[in-house]
Protein backbone atom coordinates (compact mmCIF):
# COMPACT_ATOMS: atom_id res chain seq x y z
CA UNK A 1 -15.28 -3.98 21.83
CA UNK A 2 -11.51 -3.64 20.40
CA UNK A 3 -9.21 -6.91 21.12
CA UNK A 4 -5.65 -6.46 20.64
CA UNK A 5 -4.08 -9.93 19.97
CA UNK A 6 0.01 -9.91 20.12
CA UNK A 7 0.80 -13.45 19.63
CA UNK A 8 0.75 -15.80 17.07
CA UNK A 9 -1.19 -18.52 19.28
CA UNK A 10 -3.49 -16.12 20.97
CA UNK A 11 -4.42 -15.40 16.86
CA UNK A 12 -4.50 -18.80 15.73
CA UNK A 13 -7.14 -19.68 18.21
CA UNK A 14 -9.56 -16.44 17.36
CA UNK A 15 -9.77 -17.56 14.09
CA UNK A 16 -10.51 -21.51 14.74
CA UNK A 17 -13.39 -19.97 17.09
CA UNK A 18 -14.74 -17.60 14.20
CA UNK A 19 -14.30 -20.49 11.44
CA UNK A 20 -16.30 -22.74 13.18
CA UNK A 21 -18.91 -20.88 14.02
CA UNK A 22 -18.71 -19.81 10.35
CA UNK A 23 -18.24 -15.67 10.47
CA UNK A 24 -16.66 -14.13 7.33
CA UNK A 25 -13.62 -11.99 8.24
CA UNK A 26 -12.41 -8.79 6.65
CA UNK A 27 -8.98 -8.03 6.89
CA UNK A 28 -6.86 -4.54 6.50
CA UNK A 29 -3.22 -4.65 6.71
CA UNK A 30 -1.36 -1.81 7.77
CA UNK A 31 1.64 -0.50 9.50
CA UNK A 32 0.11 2.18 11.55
CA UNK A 33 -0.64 5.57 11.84
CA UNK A 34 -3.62 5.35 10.68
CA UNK A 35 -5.40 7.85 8.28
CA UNK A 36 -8.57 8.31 6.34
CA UNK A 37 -7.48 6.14 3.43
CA UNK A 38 -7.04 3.25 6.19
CA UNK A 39 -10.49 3.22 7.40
CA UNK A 40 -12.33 3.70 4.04
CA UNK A 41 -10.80 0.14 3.82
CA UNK A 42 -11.69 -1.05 7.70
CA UNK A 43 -15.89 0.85 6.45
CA UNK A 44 -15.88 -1.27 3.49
CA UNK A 45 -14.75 -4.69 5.36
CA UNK A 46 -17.48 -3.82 8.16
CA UNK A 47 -20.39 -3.52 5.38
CA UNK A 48 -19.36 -6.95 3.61
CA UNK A 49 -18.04 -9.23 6.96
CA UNK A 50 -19.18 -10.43 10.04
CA UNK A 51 -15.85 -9.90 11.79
CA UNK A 52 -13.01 -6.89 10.35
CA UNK A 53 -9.58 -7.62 11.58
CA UNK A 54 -6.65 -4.80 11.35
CA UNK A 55 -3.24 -5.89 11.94
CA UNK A 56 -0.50 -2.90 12.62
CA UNK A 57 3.42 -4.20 12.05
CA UNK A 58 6.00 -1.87 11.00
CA UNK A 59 7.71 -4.78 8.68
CA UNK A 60 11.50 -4.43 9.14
CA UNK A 61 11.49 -6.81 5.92
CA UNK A 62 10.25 -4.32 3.90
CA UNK A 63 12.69 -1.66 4.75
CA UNK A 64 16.22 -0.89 3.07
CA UNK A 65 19.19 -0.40 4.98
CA UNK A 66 18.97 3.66 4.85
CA UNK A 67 14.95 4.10 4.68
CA UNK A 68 13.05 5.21 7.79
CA UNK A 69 12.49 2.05 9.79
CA UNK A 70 13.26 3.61 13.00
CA UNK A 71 11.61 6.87 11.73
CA UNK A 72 7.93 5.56 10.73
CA UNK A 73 5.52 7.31 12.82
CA UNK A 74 4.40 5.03 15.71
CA UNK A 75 0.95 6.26 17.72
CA UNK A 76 -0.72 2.87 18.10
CA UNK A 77 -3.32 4.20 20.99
CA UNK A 78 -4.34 6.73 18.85
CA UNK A 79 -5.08 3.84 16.10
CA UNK A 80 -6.24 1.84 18.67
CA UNK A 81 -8.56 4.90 19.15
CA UNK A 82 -9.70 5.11 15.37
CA UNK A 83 -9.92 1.35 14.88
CA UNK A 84 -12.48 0.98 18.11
CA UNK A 85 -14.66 3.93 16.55
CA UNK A 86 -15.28 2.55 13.47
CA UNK A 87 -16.45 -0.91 15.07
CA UNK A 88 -13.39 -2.65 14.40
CA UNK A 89 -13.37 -6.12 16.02
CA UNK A 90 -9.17 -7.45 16.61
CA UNK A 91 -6.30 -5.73 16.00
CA UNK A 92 -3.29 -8.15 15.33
CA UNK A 93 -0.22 -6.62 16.58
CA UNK A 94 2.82 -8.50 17.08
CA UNK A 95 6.41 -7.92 17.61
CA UNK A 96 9.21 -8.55 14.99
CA UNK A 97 10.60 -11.48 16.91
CA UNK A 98 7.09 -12.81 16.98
CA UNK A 99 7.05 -12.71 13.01
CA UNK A 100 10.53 -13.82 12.86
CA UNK A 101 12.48 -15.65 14.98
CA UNK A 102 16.17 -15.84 14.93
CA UNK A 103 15.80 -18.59 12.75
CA UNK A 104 13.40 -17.40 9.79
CA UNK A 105 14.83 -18.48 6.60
CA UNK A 106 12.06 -18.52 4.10
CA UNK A 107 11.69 -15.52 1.49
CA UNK A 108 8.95 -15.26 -1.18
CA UNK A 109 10.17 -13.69 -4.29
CA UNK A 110 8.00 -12.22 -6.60
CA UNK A 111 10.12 -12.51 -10.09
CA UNK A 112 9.54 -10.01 -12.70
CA UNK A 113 7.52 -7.56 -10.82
CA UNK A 114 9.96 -6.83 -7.85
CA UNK A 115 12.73 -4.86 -9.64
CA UNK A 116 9.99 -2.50 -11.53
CA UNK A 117 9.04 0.85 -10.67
CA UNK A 118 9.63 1.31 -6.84
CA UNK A 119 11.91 -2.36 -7.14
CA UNK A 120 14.45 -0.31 -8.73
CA UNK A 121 15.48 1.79 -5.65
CA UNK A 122 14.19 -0.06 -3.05
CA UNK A 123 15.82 -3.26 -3.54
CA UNK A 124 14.22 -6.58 -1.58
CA UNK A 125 11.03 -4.13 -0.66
CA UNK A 126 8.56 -5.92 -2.46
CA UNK A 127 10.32 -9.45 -1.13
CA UNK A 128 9.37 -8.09 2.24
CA UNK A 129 6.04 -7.00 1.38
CA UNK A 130 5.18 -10.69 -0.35
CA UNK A 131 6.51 -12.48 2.82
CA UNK A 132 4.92 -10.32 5.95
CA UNK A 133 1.29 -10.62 3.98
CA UNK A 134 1.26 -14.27 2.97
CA UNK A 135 2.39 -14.91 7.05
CA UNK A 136 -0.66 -12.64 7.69
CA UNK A 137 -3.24 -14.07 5.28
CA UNK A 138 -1.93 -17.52 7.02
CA UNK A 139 -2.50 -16.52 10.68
CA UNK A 140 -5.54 -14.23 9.75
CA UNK A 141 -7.42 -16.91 6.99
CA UNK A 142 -9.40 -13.82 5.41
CA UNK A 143 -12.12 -14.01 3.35
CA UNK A 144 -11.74 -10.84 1.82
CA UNK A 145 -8.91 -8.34 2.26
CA UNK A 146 -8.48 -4.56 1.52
CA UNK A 147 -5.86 -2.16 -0.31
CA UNK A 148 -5.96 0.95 -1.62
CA UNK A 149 -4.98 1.93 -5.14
CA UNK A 150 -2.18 4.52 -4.13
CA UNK A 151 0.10 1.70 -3.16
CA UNK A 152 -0.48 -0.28 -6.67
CA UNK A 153 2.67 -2.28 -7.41
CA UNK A 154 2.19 -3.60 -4.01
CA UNK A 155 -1.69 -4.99 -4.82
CA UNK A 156 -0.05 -6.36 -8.70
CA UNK A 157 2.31 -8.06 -6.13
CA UNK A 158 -0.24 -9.63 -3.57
CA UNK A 159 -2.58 -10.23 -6.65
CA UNK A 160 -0.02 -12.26 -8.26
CA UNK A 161 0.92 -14.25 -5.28
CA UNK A 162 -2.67 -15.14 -4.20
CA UNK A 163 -2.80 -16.80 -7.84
CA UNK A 164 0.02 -18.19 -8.22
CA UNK A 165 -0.09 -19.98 -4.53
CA UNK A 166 -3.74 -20.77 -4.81
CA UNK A 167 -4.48 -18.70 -1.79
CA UNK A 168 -8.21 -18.70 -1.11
CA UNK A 169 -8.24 -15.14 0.06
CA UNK A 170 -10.73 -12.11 -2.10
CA UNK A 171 -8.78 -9.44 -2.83
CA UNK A 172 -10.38 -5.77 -3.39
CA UNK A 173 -8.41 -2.50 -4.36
CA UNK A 174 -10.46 0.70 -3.08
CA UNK A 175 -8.94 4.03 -5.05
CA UNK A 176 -6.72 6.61 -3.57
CA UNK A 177 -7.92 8.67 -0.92
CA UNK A 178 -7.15 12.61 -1.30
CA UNK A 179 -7.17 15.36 0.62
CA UNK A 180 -8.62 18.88 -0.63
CA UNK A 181 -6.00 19.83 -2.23
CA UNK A 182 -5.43 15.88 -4.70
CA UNK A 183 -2.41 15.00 -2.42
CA UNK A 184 -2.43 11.43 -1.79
CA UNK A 185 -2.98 10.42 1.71
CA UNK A 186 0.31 8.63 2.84
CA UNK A 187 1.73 8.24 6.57
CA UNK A 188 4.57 9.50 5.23
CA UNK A 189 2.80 12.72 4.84
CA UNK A 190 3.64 13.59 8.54
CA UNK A 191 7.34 14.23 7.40
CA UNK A 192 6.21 17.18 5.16
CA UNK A 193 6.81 20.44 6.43
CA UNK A 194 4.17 23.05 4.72
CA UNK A 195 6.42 24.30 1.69
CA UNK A 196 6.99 20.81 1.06
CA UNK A 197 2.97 20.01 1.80
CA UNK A 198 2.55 22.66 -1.23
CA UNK A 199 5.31 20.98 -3.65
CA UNK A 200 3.56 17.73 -2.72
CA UNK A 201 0.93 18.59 -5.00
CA UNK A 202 2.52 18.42 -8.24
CA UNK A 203 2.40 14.68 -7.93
CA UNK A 204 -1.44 14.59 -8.37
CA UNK A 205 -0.78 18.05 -10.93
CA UNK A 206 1.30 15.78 -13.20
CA UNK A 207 -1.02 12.65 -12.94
CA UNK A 208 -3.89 14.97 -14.14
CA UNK A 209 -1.66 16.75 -16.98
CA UNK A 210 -1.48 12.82 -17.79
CA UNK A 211 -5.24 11.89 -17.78
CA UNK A 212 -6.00 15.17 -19.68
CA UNK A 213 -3.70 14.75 -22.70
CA UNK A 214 -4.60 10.49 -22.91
CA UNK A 215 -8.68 12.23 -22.99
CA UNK A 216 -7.56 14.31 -25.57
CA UNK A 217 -6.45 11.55 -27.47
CA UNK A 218 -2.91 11.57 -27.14
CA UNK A 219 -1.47 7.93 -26.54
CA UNK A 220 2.42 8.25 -26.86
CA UNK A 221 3.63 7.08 -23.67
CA UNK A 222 6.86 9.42 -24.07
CA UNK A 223 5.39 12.81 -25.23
CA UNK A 224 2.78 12.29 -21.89
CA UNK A 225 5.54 11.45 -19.27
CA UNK A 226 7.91 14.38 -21.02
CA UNK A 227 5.27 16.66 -20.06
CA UNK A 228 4.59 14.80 -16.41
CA UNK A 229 8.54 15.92 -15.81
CA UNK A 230 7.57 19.32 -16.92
CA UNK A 231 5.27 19.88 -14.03
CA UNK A 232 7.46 18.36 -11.61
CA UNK A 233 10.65 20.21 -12.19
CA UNK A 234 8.48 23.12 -11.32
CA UNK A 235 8.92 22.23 -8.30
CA UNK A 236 12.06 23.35 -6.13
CA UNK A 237 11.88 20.69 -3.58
CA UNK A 238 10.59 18.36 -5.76
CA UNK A 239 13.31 14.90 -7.11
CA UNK A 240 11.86 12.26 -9.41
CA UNK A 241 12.44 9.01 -8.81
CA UNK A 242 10.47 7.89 -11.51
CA UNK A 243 7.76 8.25 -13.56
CA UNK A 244 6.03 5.53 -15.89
CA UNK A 245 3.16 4.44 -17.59
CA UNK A 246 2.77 0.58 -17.15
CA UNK A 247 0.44 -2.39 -18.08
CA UNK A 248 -1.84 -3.09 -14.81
CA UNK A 249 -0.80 -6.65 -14.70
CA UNK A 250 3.07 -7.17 -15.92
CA UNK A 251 3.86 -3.54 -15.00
CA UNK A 252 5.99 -3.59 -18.17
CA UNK A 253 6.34 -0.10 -19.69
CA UNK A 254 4.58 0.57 -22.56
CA UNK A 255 5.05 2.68 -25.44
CA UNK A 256 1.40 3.55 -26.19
CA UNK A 257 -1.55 4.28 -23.68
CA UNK A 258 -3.68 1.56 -23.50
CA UNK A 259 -7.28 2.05 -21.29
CA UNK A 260 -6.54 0.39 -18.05
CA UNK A 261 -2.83 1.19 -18.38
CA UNK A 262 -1.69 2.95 -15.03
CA UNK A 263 1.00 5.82 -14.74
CA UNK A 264 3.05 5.45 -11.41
CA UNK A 265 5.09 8.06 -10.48
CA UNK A 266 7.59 8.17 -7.25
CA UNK A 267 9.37 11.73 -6.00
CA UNK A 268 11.15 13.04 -3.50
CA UNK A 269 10.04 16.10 -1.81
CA UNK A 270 12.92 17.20 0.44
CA UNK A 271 13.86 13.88 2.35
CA UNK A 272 10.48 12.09 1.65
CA UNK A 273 9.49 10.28 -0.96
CA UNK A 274 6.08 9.76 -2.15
CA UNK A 275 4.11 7.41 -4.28
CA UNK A 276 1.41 8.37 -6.50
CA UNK A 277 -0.95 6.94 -9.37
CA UNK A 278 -4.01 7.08 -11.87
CA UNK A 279 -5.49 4.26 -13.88
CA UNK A 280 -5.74 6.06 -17.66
């Protein structure tokens, strides 16, 4: 049966139980409303741990001064609901002032990587992404924990701290989960009305004109993302933030495709922006 756990101390003691009677624990981090690409992570934690923990915090960290903070859909019974039908065991779900108290100083800054791609108009995100999931692989002590693909500059980012602070955590990247149609399931979906649904899809449109020339043996990074703005500008709603094709570790742009390189795109359709990507 489904536990929600709010507090830090009510968490801490869970997981001294579990560790000493020496279950594994999967964790999935998330922020809430929940969709299909959520649980294909919470399935694949249930089918390699004894115990699958889910936290849902909306990180004010991670959120600029004039992004949608107070806008990001909340419906935590009806994750609640999801979460308890697919066997999940806790849910973590704490307050902000749990997290941090008036007097949380600390930031972890992940040099190099934070002002690429999204970094560049999102200043501090990734800051508040490295901070909120090192406090949670603290309280939660996973053996193995779960992202998915579409949100890749944030897994190079938790990749690179669990090395470089010796964190004894697994980390696994499952790939994107699509709808019919190639758009990228995102929360943020729920802001699209259904023009802007339709202009959606020339994200995944212009990551497959990508994959399709690099198959066809073109490797110049600039002729392939010329033709990515191509398909994009297509579209009336459609805005790019940006578009690049990256090395998988450094995300440093690079001037010829490489296999394993990734292309990351961001755009704005209407008010919303997206995030999309393909490993070439």
């Amino acid at each position: 049966m489904l536990q929600v756990i709010t507090s830090i101390s009510d968490i801490k003691n869970k997981i001294q139980t579990l560790k000493q009677n020496q279950l594994t624990i999967g964790f999935v981090p998330t922020m809430g409303a929940l969709h299909e690409g959520h649980l294909s992570l919470v399935r694949q934690a249930k089918k390699e741990n004894d115990q699958v923990f889910v936290s849902i915090f909306i990180n004010p960290l991670q959120f600029g001064k004039n992004e949608d903070f107070r806008q990001y859909p909340r419906v935590f019974d009806k994750d609640c609901e999801l979460l308890s039908s697919e066997g999940v065991d806790i849910v973590f779900n704490p307050i902000p002032a749990e997290m941090y108290p008036d007097d949380f100083c600390t930031s972890v800054i992940p040099r190099h990587l934070e002002d690429k791609l999204c970094g560049k108009s999102r200043p501090g995100h990734f800051r508040g992404v490295a901070v909120v999931v090192l406090k949670l692989f603290n309280l939660v002590k996973p053996d193995i924990a779960y992202f998915g693909q579409k949100d890749f500059q944030q897994t190079v980012v938790i990749k690179r701290i669990v090395s470089d602070l010796n964190l004894d955590v697994n980390i696994k990247i499952l790939p994107t989960i699509r709808d019919n149609e190639g758009l990228a399931l995102s929360s943020r979906n729920a802001y699209l009305n259904e023009t802007e649904k339709k202009d959606a899809l020339c994200l995944y449109s212009s990551l497959v004109k990508a994959q399709s020339m690099v198959n066809a043996g073109i490797k110049k990074a600039e002729e392939i993302l010329l033709e990515m703005e191509k398909v994009i500008n297509n579209c009336k709603t459609a805005r790019i933030d940006y578009i690049s094709i990256v090395n998988p570790e450094t995300l440093a742009a690079v001037p010829r495709v490489r296999k394993g390189d990734v292309v990351a795109l961001a755009v704005r359709i209407g008010k919303t922006r997206l995030i999309d990507n393909v490993i070439l």
